[in-house]
Protein backbone atom coordinates (compact mmCIF):
# COMPACT_ATOMS: atom_id res chain seq x y z
CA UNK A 1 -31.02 -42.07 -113.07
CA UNK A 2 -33.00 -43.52 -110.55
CA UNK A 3 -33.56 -40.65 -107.78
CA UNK A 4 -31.99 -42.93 -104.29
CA UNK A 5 -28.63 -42.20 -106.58
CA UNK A 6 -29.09 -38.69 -106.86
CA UNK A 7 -29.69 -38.58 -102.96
CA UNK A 8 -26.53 -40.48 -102.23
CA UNK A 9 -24.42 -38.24 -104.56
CA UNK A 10 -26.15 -34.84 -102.81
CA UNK A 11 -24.99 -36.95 -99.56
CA UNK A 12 -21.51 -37.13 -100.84
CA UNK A 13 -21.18 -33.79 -102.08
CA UNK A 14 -22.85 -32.36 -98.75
CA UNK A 15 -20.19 -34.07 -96.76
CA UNK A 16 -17.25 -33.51 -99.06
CA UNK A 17 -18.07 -29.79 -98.75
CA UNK A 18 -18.53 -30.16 -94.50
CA UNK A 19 -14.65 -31.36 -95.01
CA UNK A 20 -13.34 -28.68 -96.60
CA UNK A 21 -15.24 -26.25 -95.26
CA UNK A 22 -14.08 -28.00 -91.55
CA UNK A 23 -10.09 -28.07 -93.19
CA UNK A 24 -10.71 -24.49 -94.23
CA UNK A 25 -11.82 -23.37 -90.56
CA UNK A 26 -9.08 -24.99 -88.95
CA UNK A 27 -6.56 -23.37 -91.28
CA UNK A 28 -8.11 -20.19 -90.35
CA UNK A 29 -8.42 -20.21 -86.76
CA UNK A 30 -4.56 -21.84 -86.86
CA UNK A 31 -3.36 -18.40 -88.57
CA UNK A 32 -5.46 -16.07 -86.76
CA UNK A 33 -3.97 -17.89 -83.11
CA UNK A 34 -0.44 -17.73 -84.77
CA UNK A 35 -1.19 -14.34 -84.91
CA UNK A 36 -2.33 -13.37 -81.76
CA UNK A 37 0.56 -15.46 -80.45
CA UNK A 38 2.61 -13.27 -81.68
CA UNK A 39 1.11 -10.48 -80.96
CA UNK A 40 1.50 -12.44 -77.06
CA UNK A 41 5.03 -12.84 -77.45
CA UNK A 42 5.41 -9.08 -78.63
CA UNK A 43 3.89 -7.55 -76.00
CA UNK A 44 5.48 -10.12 -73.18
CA UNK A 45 8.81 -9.11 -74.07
CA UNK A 46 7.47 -4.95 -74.40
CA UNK A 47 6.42 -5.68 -70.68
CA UNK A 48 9.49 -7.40 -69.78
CA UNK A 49 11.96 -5.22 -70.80
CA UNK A 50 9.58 -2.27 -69.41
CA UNK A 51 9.71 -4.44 -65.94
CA UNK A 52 13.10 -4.40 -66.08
CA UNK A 53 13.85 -0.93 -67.07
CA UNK A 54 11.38 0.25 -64.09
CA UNK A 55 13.00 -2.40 -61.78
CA UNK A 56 16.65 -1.21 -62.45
CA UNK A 57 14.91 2.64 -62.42
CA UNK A 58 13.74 1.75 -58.58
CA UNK A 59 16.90 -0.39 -57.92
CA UNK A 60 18.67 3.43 -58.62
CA UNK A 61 16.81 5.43 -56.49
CA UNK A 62 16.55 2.51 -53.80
CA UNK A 63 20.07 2.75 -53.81
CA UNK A 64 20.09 7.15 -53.62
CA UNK A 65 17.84 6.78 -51.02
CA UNK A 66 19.98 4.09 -49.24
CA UNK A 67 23.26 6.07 -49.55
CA UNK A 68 21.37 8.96 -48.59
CA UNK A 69 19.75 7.43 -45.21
CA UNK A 70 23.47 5.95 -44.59
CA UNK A 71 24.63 10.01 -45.27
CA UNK A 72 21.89 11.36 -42.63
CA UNK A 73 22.45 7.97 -40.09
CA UNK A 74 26.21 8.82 -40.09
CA UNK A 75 25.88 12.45 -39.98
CA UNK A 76 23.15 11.75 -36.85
CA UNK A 77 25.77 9.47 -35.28
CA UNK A 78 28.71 11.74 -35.30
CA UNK A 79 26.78 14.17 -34.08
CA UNK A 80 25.39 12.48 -31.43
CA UNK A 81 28.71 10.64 -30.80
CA UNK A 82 30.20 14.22 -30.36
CA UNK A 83 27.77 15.50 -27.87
CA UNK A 84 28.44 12.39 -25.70
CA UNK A 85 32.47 13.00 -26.41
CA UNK A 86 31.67 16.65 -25.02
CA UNK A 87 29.17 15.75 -22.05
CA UNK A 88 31.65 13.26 -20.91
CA UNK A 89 34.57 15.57 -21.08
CA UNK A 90 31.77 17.84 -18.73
CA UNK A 91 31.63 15.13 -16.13
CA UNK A 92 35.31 14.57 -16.39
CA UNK A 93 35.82 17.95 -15.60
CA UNK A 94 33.18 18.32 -12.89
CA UNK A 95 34.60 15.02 -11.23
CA UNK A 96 38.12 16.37 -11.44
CA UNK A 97 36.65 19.51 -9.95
CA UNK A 98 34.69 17.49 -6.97
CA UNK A 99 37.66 15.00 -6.85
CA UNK A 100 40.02 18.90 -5.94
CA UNK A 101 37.10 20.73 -3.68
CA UNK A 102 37.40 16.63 -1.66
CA UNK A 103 41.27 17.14 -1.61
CA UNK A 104 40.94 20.32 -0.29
CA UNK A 105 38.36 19.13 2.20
CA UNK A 106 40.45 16.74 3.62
CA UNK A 107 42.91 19.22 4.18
CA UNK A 108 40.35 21.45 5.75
CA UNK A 109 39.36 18.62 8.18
CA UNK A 110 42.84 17.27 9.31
CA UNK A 111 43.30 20.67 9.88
CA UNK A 112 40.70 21.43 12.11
CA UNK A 113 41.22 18.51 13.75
CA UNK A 114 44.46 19.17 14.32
CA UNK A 115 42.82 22.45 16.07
CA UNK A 116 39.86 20.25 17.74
CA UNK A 117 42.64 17.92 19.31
CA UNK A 118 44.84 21.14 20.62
CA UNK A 119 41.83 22.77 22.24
CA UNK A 120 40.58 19.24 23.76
CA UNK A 121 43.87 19.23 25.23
CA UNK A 122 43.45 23.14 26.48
CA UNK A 123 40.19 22.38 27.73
CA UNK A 124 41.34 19.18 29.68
CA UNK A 125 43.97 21.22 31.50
CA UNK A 126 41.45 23.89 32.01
CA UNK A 127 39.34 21.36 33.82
CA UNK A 128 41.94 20.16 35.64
CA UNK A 129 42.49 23.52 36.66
CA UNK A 130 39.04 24.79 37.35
CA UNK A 131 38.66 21.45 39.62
CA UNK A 132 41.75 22.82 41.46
CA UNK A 133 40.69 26.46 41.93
CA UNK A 134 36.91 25.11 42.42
CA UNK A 135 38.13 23.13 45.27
CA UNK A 136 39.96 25.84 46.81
CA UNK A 137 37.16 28.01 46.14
CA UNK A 138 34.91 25.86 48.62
CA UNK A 139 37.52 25.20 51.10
CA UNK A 140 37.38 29.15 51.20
CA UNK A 141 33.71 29.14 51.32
CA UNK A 142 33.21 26.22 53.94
CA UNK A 143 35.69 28.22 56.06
CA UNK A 144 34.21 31.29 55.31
CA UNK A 145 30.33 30.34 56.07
CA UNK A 146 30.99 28.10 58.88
CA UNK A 147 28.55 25.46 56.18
CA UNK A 148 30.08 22.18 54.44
CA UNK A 149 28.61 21.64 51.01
CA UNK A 150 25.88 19.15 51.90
CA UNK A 151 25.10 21.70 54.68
CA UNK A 152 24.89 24.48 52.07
CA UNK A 153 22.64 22.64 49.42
CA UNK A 154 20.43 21.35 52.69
CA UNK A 155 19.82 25.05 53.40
CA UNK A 156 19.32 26.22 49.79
CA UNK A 157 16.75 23.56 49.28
CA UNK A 158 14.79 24.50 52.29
CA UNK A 159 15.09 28.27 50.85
CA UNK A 160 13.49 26.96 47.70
CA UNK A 161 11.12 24.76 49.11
CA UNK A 162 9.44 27.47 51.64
CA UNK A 163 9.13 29.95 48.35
CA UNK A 164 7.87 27.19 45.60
CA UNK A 165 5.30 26.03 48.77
CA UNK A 166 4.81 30.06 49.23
CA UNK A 167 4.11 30.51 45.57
CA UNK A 168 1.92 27.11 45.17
CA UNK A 169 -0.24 28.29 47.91
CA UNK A 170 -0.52 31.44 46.59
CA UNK A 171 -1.58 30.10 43.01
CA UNK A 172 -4.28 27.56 44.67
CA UNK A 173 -5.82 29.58 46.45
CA UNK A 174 -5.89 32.29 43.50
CA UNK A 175 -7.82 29.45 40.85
CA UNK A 176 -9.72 28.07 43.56
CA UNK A 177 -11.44 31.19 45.28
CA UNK A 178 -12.00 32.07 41.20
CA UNK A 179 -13.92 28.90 40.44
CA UNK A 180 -15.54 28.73 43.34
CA UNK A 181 -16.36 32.23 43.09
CA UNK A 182 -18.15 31.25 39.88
CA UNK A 183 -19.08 27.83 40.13
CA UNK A 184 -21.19 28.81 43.27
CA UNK A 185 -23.06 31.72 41.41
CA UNK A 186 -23.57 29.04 38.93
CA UNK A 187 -24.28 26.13 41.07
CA UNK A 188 -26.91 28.59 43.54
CA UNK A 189 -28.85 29.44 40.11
CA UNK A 190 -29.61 26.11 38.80
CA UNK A 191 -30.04 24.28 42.69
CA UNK A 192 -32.16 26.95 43.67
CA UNK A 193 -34.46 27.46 40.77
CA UNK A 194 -34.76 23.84 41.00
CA UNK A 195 -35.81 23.31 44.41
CA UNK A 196 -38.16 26.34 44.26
CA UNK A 197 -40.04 25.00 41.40
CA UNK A 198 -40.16 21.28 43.42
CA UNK A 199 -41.46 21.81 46.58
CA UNK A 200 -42.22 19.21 48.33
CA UNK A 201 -44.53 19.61 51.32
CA UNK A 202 -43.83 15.91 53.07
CA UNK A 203 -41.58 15.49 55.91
CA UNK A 204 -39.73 12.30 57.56
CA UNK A 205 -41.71 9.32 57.65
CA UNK A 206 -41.69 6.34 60.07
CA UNK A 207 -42.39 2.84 58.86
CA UNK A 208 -46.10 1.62 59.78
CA UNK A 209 -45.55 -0.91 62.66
CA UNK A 210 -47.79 -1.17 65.46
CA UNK A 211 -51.57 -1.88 65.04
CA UNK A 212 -54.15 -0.39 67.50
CA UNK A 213 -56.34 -2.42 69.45
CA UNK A 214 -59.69 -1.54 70.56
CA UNK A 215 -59.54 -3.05 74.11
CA UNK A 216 -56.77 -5.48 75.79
CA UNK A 217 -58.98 -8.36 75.40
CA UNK A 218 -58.05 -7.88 71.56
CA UNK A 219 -54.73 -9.34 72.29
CA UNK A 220 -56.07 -12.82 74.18
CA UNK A 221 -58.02 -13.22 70.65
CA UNK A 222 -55.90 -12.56 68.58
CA UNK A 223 -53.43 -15.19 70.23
CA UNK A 224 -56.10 -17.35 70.21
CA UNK A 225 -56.08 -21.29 71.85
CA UNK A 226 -52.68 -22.19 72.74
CA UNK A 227 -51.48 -19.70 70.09
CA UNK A 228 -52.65 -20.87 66.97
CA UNK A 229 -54.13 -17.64 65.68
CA UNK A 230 -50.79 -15.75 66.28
CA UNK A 231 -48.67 -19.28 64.44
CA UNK A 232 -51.36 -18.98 61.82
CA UNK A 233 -50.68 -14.59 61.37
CA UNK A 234 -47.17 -15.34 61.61
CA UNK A 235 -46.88 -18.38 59.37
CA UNK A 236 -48.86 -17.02 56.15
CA UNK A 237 -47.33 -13.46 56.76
CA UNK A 238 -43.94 -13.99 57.06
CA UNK A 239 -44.15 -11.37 60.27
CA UNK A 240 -43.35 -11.55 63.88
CA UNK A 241 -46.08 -10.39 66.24
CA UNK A 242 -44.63 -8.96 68.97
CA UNK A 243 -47.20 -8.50 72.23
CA UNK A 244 -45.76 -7.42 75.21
CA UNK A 245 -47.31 -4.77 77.89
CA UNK A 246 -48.01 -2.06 75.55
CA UNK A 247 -51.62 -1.20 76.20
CA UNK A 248 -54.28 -1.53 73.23
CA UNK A 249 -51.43 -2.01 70.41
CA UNK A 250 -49.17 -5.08 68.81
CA UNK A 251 -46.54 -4.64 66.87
CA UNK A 252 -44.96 -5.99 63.59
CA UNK A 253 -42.00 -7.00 62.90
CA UNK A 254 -40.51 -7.80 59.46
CA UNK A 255 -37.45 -6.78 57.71
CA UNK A 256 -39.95 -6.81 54.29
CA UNK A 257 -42.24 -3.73 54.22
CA UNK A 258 -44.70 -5.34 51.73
CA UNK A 259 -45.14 -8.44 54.10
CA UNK A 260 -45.27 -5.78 57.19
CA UNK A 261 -48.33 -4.03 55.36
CA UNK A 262 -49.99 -7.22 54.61
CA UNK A 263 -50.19 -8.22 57.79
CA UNK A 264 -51.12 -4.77 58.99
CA UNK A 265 -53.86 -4.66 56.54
CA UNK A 266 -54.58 -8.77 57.10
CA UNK A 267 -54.62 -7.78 61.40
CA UNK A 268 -56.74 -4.36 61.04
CA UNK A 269 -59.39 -6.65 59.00
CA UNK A 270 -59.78 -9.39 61.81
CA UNK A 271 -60.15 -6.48 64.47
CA UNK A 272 -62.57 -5.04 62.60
CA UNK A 273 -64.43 -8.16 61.90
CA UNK A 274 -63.71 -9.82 65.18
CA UNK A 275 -63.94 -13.77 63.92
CA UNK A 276 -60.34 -14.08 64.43
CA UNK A 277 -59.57 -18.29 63.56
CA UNK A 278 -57.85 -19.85 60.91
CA UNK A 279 -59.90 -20.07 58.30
CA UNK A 280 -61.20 -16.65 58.57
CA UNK A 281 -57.04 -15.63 59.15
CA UNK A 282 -56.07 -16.84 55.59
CA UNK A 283 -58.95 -15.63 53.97
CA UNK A 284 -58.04 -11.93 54.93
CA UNK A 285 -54.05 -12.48 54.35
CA UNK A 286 -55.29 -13.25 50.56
CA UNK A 287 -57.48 -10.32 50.59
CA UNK A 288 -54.68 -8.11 52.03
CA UNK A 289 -52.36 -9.45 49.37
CA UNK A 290 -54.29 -8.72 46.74
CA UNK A 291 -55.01 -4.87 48.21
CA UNK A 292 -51.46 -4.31 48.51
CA UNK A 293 -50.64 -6.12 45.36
CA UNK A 294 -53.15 -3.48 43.71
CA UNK A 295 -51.87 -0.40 45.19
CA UNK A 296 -48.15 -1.53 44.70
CA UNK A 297 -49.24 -1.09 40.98
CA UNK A 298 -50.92 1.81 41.40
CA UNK A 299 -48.60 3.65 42.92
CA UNK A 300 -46.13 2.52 40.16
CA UNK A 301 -48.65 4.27 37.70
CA UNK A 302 -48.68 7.54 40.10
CA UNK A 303 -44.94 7.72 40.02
CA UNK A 304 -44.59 7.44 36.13
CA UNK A 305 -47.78 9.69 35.74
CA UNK A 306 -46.61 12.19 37.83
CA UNK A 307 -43.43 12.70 36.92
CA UNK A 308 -43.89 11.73 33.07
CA UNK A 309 -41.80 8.87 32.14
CA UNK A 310 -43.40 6.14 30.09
CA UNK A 311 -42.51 2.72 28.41
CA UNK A 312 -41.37 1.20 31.24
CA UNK A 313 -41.97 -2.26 31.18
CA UNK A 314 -45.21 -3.35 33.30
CA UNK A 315 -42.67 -5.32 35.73
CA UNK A 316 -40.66 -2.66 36.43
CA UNK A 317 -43.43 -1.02 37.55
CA UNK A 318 -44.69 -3.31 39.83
CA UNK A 319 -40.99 -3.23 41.41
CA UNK A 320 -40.94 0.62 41.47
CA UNK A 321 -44.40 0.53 43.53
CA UNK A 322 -42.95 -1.63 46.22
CA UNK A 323 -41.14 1.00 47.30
CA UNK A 324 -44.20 3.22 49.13
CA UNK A 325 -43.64 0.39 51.24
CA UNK A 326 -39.67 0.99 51.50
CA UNK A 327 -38.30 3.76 54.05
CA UNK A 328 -34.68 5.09 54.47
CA UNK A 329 -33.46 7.31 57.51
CA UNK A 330 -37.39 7.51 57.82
CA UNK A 331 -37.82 8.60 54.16
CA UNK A 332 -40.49 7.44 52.35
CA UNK A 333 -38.09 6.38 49.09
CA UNK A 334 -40.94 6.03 46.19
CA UNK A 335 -41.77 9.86 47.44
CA UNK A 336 -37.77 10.67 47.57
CA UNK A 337 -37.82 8.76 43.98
CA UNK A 338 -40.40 10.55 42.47
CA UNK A 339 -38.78 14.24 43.96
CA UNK A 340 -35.36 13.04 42.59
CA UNK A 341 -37.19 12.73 39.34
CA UNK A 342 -38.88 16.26 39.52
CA UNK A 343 -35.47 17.59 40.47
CA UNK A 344 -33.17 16.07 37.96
CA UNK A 345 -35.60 17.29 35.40
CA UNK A 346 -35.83 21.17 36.02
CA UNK A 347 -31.62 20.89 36.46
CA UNK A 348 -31.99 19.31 33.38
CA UNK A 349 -33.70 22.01 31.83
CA UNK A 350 -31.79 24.80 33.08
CA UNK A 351 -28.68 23.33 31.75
CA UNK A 352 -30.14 22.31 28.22
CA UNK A 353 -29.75 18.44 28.44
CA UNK A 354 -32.43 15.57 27.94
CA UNK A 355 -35.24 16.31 30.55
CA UNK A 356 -37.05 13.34 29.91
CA UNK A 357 -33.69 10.88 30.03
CA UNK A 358 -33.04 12.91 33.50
CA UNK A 359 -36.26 12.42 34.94
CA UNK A 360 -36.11 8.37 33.92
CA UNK A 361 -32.84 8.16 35.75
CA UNK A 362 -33.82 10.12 38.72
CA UNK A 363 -37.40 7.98 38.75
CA UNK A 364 -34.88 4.43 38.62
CA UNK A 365 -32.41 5.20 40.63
CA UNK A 366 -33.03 3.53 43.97
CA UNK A 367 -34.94 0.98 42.29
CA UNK A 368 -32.83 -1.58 43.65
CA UNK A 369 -34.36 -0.78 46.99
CA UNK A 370 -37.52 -2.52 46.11
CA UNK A 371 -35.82 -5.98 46.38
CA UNK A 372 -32.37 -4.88 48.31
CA UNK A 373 -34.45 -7.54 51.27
CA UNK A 374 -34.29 -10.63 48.91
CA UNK A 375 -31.58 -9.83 46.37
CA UNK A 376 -27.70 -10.28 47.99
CA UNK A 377 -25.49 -7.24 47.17
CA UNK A 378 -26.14 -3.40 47.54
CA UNK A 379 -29.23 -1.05 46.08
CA UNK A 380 -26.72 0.05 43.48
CA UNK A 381 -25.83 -2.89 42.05
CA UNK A 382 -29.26 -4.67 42.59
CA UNK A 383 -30.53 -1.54 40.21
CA UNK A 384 -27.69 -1.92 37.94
CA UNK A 385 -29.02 -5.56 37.15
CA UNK A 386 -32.65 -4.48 37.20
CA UNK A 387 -32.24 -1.79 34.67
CA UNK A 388 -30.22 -3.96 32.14
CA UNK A 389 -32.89 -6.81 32.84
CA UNK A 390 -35.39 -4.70 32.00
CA UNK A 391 -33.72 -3.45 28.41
CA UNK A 392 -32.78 0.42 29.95
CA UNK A 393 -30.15 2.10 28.14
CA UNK A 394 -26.53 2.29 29.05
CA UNK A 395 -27.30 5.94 30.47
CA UNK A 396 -29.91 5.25 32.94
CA UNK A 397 -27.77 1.79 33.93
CA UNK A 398 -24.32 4.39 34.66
CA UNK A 399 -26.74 7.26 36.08
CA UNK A 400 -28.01 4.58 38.84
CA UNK A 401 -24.66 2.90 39.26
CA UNK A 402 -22.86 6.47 39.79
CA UNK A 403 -25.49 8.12 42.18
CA UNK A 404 -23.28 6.80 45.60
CA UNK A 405 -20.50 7.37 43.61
CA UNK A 406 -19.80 3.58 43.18
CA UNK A 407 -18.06 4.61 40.12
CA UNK A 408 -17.03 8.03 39.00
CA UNK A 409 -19.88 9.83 36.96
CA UNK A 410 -19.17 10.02 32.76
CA UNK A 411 -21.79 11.92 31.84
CA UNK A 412 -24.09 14.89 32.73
CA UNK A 413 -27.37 12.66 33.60
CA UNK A 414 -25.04 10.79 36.17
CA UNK A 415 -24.26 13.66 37.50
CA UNK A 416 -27.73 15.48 37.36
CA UNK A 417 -29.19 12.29 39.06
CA UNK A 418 -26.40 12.58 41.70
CA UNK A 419 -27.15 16.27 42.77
CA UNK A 420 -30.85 15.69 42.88
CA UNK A 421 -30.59 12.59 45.07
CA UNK A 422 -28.53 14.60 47.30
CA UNK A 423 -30.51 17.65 47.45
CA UNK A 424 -33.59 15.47 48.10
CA UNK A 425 -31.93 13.75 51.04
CA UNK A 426 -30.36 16.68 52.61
CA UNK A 427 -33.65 19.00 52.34
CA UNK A 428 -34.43 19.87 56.09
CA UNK A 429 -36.98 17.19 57.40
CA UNK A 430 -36.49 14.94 54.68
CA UNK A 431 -34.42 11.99 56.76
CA UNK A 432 -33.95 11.28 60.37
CA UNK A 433 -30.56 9.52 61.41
CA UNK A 434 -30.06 7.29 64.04
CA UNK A 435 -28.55 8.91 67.18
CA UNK A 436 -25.54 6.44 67.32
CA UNK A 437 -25.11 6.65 63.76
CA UNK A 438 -24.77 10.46 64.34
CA UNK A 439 -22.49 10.40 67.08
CA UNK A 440 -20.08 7.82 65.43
CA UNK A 441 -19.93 9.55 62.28
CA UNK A 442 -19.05 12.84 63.97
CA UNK A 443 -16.55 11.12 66.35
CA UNK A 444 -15.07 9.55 62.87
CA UNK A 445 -14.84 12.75 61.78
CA UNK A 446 -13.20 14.43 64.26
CA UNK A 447 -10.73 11.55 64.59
CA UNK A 448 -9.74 12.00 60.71
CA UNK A 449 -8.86 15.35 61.21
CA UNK A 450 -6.70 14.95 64.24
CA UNK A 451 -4.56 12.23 62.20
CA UNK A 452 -2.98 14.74 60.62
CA UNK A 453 0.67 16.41 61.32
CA UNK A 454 0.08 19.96 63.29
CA UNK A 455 -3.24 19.27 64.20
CA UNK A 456 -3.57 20.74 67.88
CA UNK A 457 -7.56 19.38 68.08
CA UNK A 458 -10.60 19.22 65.82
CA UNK A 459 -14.42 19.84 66.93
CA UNK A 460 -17.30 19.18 65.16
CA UNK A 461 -20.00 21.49 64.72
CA UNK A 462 -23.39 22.20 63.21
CA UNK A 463 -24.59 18.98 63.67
CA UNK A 464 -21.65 18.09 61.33
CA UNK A 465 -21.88 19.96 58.63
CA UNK A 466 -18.82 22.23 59.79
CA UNK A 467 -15.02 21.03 61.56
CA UNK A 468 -13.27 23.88 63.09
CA UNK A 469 -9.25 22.52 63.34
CA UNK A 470 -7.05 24.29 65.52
CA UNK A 471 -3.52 24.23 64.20
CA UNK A 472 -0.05 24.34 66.20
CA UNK A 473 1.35 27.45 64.89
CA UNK A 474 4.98 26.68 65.20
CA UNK A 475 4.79 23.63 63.20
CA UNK A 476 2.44 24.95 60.30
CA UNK A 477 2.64 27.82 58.59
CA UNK A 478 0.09 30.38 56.64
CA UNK A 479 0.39 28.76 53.12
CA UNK A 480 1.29 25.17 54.42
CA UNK A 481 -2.40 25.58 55.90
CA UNK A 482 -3.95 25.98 52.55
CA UNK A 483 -2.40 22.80 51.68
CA UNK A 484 -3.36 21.01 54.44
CA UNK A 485 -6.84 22.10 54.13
CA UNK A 486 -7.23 20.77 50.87
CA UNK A 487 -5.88 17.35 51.62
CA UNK A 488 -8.29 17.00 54.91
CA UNK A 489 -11.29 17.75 52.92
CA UNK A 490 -10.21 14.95 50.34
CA UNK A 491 -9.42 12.68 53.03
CA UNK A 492 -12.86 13.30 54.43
CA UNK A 493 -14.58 12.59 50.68
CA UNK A 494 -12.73 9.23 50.17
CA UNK A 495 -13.45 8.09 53.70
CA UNK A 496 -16.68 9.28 55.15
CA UNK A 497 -20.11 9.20 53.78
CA UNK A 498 -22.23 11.96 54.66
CA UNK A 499 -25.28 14.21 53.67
CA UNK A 500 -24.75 17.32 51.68
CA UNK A 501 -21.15 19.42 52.52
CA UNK A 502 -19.00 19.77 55.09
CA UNK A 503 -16.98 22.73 55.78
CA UNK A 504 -13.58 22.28 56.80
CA UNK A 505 -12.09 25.81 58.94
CA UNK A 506 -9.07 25.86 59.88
CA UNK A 507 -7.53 28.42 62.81
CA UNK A 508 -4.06 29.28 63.64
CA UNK A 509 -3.53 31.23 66.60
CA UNK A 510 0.13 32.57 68.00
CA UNK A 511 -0.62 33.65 71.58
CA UNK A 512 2.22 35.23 74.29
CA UNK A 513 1.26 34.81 77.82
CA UNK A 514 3.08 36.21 80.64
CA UNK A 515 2.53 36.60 84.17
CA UNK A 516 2.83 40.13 86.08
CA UNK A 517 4.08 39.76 89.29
C-alpha cells in the first residue's frame, strides 16, 4: 500500500482512540461526581439533623433559662411588691399617728385659747382697775405734794438733767485732762526737738522801699524836664515814685515786689551813674531785670539746695524764687518757706513718716504767694493750681490746700506742713502785725466771748494769746463751766484766725458784801 494510506488510517485510528478514550473520561468523572454527590447529600442531611438536634437542645435550655428568669423576676417582684405593701402600711400608720398627735393639738390649742381669751378678759378688768386705783393714787399724790403731774415730771427732769450734766462734766474733763496730759508730753517732744535742731537766726523783715539819695538835688534829676525821667521810671517799671519832703530819699511804691526791686535796683544804678535820661533810664530797667531775673533763680536753687528737695520743674523754681521778693506781717516768706521745710522734715523724722515728701510740702506751700498779685483768688488755691500744673502729687496738692485749714487735713504730711507753718509764724520775732489789725482782732475776741449766756465780762490778755471770762455765778454752775469752756474755745477756732493758741480761763467768783454800821 502506498504509505499517504497508511498515514490516513494511523489518523483514523489516532482519533478513534481520542473518542473513546474522551467517552471513557467522561464516564469516569460522571461516577466519581455521582459519588461525591452523594457523599454531599449524606453529610447535608448528618449536618441537618445535627442542626436541628442542637437547635431543639438550645430551644430547651432557652426555655429553662426563660422559666427560670420568669421564677427569679416573680420571686424579685413579690418581694419587692411586699416591702412596698409593708412601707406603705408604715406611712399609713405614721400618718394615722401625725393625723391623732394634730387632733390632739387642736384640742390643746382651743384649749388654751379658751385660757388666753379668759385671762385677756382678767387682764382687761385689771387695767381697768389699775387705771382706777392709778388715778386715785395721783389725786393722793398731787394732794399730798402740793405738785400736779406735769409739775412733778418738770422737777424730775431738772433732777436728772443737773446729775447727767454733773456726770458729763465730770467724764470730760476726766478724758480730756488725760489726753492732754499726754498729747502735750508728746506734742513738747517732737515741737521742741524740732525747733532746737532749726534755728533760725533772722528776725522780721520790712519790704525794701525807699532809695537813698546822695544830696536833694538828686530828686530835681531824677524828675528830670517837665517830668519825663520820673514818666519814663514809672512807665517801664510799673512803680509809683513817690517824692515828697523826705530829705535825701524817694520812695517806691508797688503792690509787686519783683517790679519794686527792679526799680530799686534800675534807681540805685542812675544815682550811681548820674546820666539820668531816657535812654540811659531803659537801658538800666533791662539791666535790673535781668539781675533780678538771675537772682530770682538763684534763690530758687538756694531754697531746693538747702533744704534738699529736687525734680522740681525749672518753672516752678523760678516761681518759688520770686518770693525773696514777697513779705507777710514783715516776714520774709521764701526764708519762712524754706524754715517750714526744715521744720516739717525733723517732725517728720521724729514721727517716722516720709522726710523728703514733708520737706517738698513744707518748701511749696505758700507758693501761691509768688503770683497771689496777678492771679485772682487766695495763696491757697493759687498753689493748689500751681502744684497740679506743675505734675505734684495729690499729697503735696492736699498738704498746701490744708495748711489754713481751707479743708480739713487727711493725712499726716497735711498736718506736719500745718504745725510747721505755724510754729514758723508764731516764733518770737518772726512777724510783725499791724496795730489795727491787733486791736480789732482782740476787740473780736473779746466780743465772742461776751455773746455767750452767763458771761459777766471777758478781757484779753497777753497780747492775745490768753481771755480771762468772768462768769455770773448764780446763773452758771461748776460743771456747766466746763461745758461752756469748751464751746467758747470752738467758737473762737471756727471764727477767728489767729497765731499759735489761745487760752481760754474762765473765773467764777461768789462774793457777800455787807456794810458795818
Amino acid at each position: 500500500m502506498p504509505e499517504p494510506i497508511f498515514l490516513i488510517i494511523g489518523a483514523i485510528a489516532l482519533v478513534v482512540v481520542f473518542i473513546i478514550a474522551f467517552v471513557l473520561g467522561i464516564q469516569y468523572r460522571k461516577r466519581v461526581s455521582e459519588r461525591e454527590i452523594s457523599s454531599a447529600e449524606e453529610e447535608a442531611k448528618r449536618i441537618i439533623n445535627e442542626s436541628i438536634k442542637s437547635a431543639e437542645n438550645k430551644k430547651r435550655e432557652a426555655l429553662l433559662e426563660a422559666k427560670e428568669e420568669i421564677h427569679r423576676n416573680r420571686i424579685e417582684y413579690e418581694r419587692e411588691v411586699k416591702e412596698r405593701r409593708t412601707e406603705l402600711q408604715k406611712q399609713e400608720r405614721r400618718l394615722q399617728q401625725k393625723e391623732e398627735n394634730l387632733d390632739r393639738k387642736m384640742e390643746n390649742l382651743e384649749k388654751k385659747n379658751e385660757l388666753l381669751n379668759q385671762k385677756l378678759a382678767e387682764v382687761e378688768s385689771g387695767k381697768e382697775e389699775i387705771k382706777l386705783i392709778k388715778k386715785s393714787q395721783l389725786e393722793m399724790l398731787e394732794k399730798i405734794s402740793g405738785f400736779t403731774v406735769e409739775e412733778a415730771k418738770e422737777y424730775l427732769l431738772k433732777n436728772i438733767e443737773a446729775e447727767v450734766t454733773h456726770e458729763a462734766a465730770l467724764k470730760i474733763k476726766e478724758i480730756e485732762s488725760r489726753l492732754k496730759e499726754e498729747a502735750d508730753q508728746k506734742a513738747r517732744e517732737y515741737i521742741s526737738l524740732a525747733i532746737q535742731r532749726c534755728a533760725a537766726d533772722h528776725v522780721a523783715e520790712a519790704a525794701v522801699s525807699v532809695v537813698p539819695l546822695p544830696n536833694d538835688e538828686m530828686k530835681g534829676r531824677v524828675i528830670g524836664r517837665e517830668g519825663r525821667n520820673i514818666r519814663t521810671i514809672e512807665t517801664l517799671t510799673g512803680v509809683d515814685l513817690i517824692i515828697d519832703d523826705t530829705p535825701e530819699a524817694i520812695t517806691l511804691s508797688s503792690f509787686d515786689p519783683v517790679r519794686r526791686e527792679v526799680a530799686r535796683i534800675a534807681l540805685e544804678k542812675l544815682i550811681i551813674d548820674g546820666r539820668i535820661h531816657p535812654a540811659r533810664i531803659e537801658e538800666m530797667v533791662e539791666k535790673a531785670k535781668r539781675e533780678v531775673d538771675a537772682t530770682i533763680k538763684a534763690e530758687g536753687e538756694r531754697a531746693t539746695f538747702e533744704t534738699g528737695v529736687h525734680g522740681l520743674h525749672p518753672d516752678l523754681i523760678k516761681i518759688l524764687g520770686r518770693l525773696k521778693f514777697r513779705t507777710s506781717y514783715g516776714q520774709n516768706v521764701l526764708n519762712h518757706s524754706i524754715e517750714v521745710a526744715h521744720v516739717a522734715g525733723l517732725l517728720a523724722a521724729e514721727l517716722g513718716v516720709d522726710i523728703t515728701l514733708a520737706k517738698r510740702a513744707g518748701l511749696l506751700h505758700d507758693i501761691g504767694k509768688a503770683i497771689d498779685h496777678e492771679v485772682e483768688g487766695s495763696h491757697v488755691s493759687i498753689g493748689v493750681e500751681l502744684a497740679r500744673k506743675f505734675h505734684e502729687s495729690e499729697v503735696i496738692v492736699h498738704a498746701i490746700h490744708a495748711h489754713h485749714g481751707d479743708v480739713e487735713p487727711q493725712d499726716i504730711i497735711a498736718c506736719l506742713v500745718q504745725a510747721a507753718d505755724t510754729i514758723s509764724a508764731a516764733r518770737p520775732g518772726a512777724r510783725r502785725e499791724n496795730i489795727e489789725n491787733y486791736i480789732k482782732r482782740l476787740e473780736k475776741l473779746e466780743e465772742l466771748t461776751c455773746s455767750f449766756n452767763g458771761v459777766a465780762g471777758a478781757y484779753a490778755i497777753q497780747a492775745g494769746r490768753e481771755v480771762r471770762i468772768m462768769i455770773k455765778p448764780e446763773e452758771i454752775n461748776e460743771d456747766e463751766m466746763i461745758l461752756l469752756a469748751r464751746d467758747i474755745a470752738k467758737k473762737i477756732e471756727s471764727e477767728l484766725e489767729y497765731p499759735g493758741q489761745i487760752k481760754v480761763h474762765l473765773i467764777r467768783e461768789s462774793r457777800a458784801i455787807e456794810y458795818a454800821k
